[in-house]
Protein backbone atom coordinates (compact mmCIF):
# COMPACT_ATOMS: atom_id res chain seq x y z
CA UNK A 1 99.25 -48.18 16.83
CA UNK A 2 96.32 -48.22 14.46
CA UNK A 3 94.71 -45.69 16.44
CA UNK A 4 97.41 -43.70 16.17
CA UNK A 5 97.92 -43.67 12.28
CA UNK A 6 94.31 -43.22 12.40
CA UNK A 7 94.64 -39.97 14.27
CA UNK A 8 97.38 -38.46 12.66
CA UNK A 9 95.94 -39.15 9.13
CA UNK A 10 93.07 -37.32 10.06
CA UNK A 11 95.31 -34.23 11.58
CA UNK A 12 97.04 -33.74 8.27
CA UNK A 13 94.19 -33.86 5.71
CA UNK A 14 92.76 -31.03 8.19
CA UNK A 15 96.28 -29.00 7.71
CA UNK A 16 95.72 -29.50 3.93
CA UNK A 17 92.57 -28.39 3.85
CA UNK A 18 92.86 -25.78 5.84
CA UNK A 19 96.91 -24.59 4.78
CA UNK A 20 98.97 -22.45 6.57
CA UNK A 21 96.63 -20.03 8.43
CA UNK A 22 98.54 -19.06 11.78
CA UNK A 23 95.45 -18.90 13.46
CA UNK A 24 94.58 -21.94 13.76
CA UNK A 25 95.50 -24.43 16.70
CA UNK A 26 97.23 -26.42 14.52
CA UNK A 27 100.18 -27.57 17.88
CA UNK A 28 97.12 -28.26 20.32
CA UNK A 29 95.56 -30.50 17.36
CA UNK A 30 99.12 -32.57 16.93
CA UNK A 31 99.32 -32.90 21.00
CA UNK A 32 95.95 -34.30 20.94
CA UNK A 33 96.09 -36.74 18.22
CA UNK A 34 98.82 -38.84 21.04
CA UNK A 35 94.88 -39.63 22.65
CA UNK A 36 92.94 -42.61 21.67
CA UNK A 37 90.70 -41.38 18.76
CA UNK A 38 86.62 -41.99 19.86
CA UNK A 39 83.59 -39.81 18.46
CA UNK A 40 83.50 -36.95 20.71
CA UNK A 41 87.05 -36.28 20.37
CA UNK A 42 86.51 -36.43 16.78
CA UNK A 43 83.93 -34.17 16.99
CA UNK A 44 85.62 -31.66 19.31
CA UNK A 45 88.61 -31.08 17.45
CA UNK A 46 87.75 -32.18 13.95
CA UNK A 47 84.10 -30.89 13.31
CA UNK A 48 83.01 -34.12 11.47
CA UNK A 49 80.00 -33.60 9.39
CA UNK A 50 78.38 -36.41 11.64
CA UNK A 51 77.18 -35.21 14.74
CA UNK A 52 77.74 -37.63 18.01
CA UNK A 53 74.35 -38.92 18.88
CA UNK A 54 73.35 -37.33 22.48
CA UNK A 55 73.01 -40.12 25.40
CA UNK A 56 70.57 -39.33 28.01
CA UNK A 57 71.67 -36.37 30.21
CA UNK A 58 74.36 -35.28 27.52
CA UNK A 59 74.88 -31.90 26.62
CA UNK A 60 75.48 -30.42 22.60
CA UNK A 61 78.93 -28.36 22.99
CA UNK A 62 80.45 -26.29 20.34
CA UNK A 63 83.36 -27.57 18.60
CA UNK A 64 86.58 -25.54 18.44
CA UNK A 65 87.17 -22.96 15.71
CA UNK A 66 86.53 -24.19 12.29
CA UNK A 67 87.45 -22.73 9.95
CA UNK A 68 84.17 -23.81 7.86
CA UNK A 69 82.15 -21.95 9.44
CA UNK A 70 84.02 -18.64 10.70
CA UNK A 71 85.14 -16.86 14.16
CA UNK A 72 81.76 -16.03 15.08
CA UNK A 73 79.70 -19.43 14.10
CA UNK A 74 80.49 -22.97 15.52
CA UNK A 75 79.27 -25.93 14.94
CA UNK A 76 76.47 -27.40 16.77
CA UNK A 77 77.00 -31.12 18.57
CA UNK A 78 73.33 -32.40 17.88
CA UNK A 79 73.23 -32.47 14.05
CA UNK A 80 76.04 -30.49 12.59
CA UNK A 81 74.33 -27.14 12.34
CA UNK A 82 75.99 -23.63 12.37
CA UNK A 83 75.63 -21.56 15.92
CA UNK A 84 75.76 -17.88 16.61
CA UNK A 85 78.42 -17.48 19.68
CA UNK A 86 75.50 -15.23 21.04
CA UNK A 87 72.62 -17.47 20.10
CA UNK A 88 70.71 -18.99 22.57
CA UNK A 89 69.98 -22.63 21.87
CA UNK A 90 68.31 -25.13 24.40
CA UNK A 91 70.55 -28.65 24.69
CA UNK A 92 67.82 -30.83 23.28
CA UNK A 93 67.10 -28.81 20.11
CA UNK A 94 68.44 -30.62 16.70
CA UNK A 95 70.16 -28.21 14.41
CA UNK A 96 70.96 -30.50 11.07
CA UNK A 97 74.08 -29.86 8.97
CA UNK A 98 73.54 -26.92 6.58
CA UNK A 99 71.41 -24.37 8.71
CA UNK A 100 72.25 -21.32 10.29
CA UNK A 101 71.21 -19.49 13.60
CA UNK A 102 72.46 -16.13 14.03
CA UNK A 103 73.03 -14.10 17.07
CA UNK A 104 70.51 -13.50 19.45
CA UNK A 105 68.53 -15.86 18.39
CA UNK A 106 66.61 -18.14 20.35
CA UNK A 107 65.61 -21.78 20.04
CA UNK A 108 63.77 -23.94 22.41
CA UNK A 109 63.67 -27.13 24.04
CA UNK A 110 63.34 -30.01 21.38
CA UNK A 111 62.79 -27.96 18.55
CA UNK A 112 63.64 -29.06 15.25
CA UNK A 113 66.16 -27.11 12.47
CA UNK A 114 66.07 -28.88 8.71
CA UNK A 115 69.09 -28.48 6.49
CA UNK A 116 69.06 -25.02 4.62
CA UNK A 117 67.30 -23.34 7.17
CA UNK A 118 68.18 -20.11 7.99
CA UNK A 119 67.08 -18.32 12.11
CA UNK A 120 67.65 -14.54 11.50
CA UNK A 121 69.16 -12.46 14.14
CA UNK A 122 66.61 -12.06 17.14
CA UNK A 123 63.84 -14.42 16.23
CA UNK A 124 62.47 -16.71 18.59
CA UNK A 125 61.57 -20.46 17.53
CA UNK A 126 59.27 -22.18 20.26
CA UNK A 127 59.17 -25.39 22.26
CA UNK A 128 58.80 -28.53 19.79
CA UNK A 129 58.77 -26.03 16.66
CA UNK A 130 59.92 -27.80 13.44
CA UNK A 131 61.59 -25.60 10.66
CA UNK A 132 61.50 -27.87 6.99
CA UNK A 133 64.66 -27.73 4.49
CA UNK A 134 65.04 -24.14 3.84
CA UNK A 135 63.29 -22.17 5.66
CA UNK A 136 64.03 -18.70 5.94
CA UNK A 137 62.76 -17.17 9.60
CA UNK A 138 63.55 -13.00 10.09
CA UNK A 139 62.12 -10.63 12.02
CA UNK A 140 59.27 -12.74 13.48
CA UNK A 141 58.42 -15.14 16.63
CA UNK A 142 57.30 -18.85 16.38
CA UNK A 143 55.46 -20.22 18.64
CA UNK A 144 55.40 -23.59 20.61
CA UNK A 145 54.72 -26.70 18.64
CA UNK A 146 54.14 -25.13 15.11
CA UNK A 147 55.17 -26.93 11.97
CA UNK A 148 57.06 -24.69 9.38
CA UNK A 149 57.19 -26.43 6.18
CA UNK A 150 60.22 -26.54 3.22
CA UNK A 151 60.39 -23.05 1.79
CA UNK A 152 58.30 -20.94 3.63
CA UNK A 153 59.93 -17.46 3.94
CA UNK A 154 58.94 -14.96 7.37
CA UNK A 155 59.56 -11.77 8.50
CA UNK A 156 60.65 -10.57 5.00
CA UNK A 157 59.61 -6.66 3.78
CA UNK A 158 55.89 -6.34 3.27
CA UNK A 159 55.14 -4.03 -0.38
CA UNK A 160 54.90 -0.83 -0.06
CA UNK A 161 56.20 2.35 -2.20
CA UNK A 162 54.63 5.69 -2.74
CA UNK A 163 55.80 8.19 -5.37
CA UNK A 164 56.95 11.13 -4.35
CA UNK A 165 56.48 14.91 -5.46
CA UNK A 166 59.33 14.29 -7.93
CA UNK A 167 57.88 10.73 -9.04
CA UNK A 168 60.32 9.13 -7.56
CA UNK A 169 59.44 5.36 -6.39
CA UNK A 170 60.16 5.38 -2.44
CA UNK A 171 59.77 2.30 -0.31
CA UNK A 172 58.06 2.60 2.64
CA UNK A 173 60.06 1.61 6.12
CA UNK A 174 59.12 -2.08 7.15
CA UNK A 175 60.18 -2.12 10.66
CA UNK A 176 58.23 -4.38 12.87
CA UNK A 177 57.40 -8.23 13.09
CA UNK A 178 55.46 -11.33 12.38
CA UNK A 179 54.21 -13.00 15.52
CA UNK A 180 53.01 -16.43 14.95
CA UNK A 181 50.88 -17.92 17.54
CA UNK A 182 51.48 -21.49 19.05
CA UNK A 183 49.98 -25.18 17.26
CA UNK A 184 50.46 -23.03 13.74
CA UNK A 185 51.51 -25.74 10.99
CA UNK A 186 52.38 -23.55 7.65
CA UNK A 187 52.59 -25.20 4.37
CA UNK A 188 55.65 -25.27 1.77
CA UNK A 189 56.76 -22.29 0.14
CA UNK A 190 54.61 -19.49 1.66
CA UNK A 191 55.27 -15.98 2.62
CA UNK A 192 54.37 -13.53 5.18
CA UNK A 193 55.64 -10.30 5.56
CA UNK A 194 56.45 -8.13 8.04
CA UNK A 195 54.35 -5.31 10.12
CA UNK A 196 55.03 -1.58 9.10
CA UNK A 197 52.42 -0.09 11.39
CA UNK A 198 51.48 -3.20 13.20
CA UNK A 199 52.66 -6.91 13.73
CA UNK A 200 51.75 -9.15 11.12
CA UNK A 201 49.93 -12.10 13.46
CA UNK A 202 48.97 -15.17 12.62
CA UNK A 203 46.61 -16.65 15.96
CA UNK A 204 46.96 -20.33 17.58
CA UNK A 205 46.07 -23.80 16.20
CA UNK A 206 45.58 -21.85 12.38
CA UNK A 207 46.60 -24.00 9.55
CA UNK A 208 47.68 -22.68 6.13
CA UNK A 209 48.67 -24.09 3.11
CA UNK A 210 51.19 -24.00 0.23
CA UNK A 211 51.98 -20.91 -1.09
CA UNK A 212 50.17 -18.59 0.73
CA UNK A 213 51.03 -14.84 0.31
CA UNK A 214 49.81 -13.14 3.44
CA UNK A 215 50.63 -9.07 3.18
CA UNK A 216 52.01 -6.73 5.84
CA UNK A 217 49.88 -5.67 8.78
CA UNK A 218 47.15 -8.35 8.17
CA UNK A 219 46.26 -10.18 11.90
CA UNK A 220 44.75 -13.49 11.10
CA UNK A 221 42.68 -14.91 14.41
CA UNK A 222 42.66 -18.63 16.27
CA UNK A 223 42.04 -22.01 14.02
CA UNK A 224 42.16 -20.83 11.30
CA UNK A 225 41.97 -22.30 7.83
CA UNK A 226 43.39 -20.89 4.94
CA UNK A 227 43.77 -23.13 1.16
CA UNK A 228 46.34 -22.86 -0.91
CA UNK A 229 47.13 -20.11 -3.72
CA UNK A 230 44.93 -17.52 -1.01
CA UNK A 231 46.19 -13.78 -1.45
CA UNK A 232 45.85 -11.99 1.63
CA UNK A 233 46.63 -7.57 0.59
CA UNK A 234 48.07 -6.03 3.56
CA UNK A 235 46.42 -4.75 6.61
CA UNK A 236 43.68 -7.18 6.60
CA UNK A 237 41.66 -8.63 9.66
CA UNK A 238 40.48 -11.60 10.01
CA UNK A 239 38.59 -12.99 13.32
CA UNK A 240 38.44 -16.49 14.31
CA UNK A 241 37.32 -19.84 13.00
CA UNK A 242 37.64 -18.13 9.30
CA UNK A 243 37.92 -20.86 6.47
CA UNK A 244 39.21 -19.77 2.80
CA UNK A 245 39.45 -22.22 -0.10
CA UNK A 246 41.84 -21.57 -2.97
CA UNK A 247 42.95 -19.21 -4.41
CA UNK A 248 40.87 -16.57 -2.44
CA UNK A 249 41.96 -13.08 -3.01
CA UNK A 250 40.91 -10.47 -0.02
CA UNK A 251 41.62 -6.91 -0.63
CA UNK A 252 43.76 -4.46 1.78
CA UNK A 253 42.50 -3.05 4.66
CA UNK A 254 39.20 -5.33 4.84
CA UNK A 255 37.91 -6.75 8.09
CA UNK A 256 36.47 -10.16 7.71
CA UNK A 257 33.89 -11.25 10.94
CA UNK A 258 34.53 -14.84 12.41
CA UNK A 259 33.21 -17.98 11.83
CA UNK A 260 32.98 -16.92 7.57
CA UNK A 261 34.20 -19.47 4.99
CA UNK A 262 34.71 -18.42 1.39
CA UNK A 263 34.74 -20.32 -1.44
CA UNK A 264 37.24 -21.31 -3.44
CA UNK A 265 37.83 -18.43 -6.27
CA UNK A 266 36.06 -15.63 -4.33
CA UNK A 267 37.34 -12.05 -4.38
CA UNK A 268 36.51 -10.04 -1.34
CA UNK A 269 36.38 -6.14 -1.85
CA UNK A 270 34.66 -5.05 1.19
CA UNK A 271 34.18 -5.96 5.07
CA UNK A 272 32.19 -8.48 5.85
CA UNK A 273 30.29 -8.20 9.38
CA UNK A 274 28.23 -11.01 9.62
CA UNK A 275 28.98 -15.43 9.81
CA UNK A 276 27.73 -17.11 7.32
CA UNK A 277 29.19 -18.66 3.55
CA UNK A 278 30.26 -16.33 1.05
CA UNK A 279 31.28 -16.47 -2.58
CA UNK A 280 31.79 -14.74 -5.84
CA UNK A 281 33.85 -12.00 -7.83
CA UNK A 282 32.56 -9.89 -5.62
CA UNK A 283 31.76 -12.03 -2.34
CA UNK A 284 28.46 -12.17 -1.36
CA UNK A 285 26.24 -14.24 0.71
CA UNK A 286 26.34 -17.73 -1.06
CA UNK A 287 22.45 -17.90 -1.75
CA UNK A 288 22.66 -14.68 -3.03
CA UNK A 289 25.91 -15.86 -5.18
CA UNK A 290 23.76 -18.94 -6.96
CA UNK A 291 21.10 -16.99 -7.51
CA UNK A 292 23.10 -14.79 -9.84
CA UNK A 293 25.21 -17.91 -11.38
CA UNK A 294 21.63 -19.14 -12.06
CA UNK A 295 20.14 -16.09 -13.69
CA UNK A 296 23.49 -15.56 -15.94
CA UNK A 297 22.74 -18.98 -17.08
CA UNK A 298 19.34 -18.57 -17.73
CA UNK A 299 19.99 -15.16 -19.99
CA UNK A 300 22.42 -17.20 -21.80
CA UNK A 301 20.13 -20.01 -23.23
């Protein structure tokens, strides 16, 4: 009997909530609520914001229309998250209450979703990828085991405009992707655009910072390792093993050789073909760099 009160209290605060929309299954709702109430029939017919923890084996299944969420979303069984009818989201992955994946996307197996997040239409998240609280993912792939923390945008328009014979302000189209390379872990609140005449890529096991601004078109090689406040123009590239402290700022279209670090506050206006340490406003070989600190100095006394 308890049970049963149970049940049909929790029908009618749904028909309150949700009033007298026809298109709901309101009848198949009342026929049900005769069962014995237990989680996953809660979470079938009700949507609770508590997702039914998986047992060994199980398999997340979408809850019936909500009206929370909309025809074409459902919710998610393994943490409450919103689900594309078209997206394409391995059983194991946890999708937490609040975040979105939209149609065609795809997530993989055991990957991770924070609260807030949002997976744009198309983009791929990888095998063990974790997305932090908001995250905003468009027009991009993410590899396997990356780390994408709170805030960091992808995929978004890279900056460009040109005026035009009448001095008008046109944008330039911003059509392609990001491609982000597997073992990436990218710090809070950073932003990389999207490729207008090539893919914006970011290579394997490379480790960035918080808020990062890495332009359109710029390919970034393997391990990687970039300090916060860096300023990457668009169309940059940069080989492999390349460490930047902060708040580096590298010009667009420069080509920086691998296995260069930069130090903090440096300002690169040119390419730079050969390993070694650089610094400076502009970067130059570090030697070269102290010698000209030291001579300033020297005319100053």
């Amino acid at each position: 009997m308890a049970s049963l009160t149970l049940s049909m209290a929790i029908c009618l605060r749904k028909l309150i909530r949700i009033g007298s929309s026809s298109s709901y299954p309101i009848f198949s709702i009342i026929a049900n609520s005769q069962r014995p109430v237990s989680n996953a029939g809660t979470a079938r017919y009700f949507c609770t914001d508590q997702a039914t923890p998986l047992r060994q084996g199980d398999t997340p299944t979408f809850g019936d229309f909500d009206p929370q969420y909309g025809v074409e979303f459902q919710k998610w069984g393994n943490g409450g998250g919103a689900i594309h009818k078209l997206a394409d989201v391995h059983r194991t992955a946890v999708i937490e209450f609040g975040a979105i994946i939209h149609s065609r996307a795809h997530v993989g197996e055991n990957a991770f979703v924070g609260s807030g997040a949002i997976v744009g239409p198309a983009v791929t998240v990888g095998v063990s990828t974790r997305l932090g609280y908001n995250v905003s993912l468009t027009n991009c792939n993410i590899g396997d085991f990356c780390v994408i923390h709170n805030g960091v945008c992808i995929g978004q328009d890279g900056f460009g405009f040109f005026v035009d014979e009448h001095g008008n302000m046109v944008k330039k189209p911003q059509l392609l992707k990001v491609m982000i390379g597997n073992h990436v872990e990218i710090g809070a609140n950073t932003c990389i655009d999207r490729g207008s005449w090539r893919d914006t890529v970011i290579g394997d096991h490379s480790k960035i910072d918080n808020l990062v601004q890495i332009g359109h078109n710029v390919q970034i090689g393997k391990k990687c390792m970039i300090c916060g406040h860096v300023g990457i123009a668009g169309s940059v590239t940069i080989g492999d093993y390349v460490t930047m402290g902060g708040r580096v700022a590298i010009r667009d279209h420069v080509s920086i050789s691998s296995k260069v670090r930069l130090a903090a506050n440096s300002c690169v206006t040119k390419d730079i073909h050969e390993p070694g340490d650089y610094g400076g406003f502009p970067a130059m070989p570090i030697g070269k760099w102290r010698r000209v600190l030291a001579a300033q100095h020297q005319s100053l006394k």
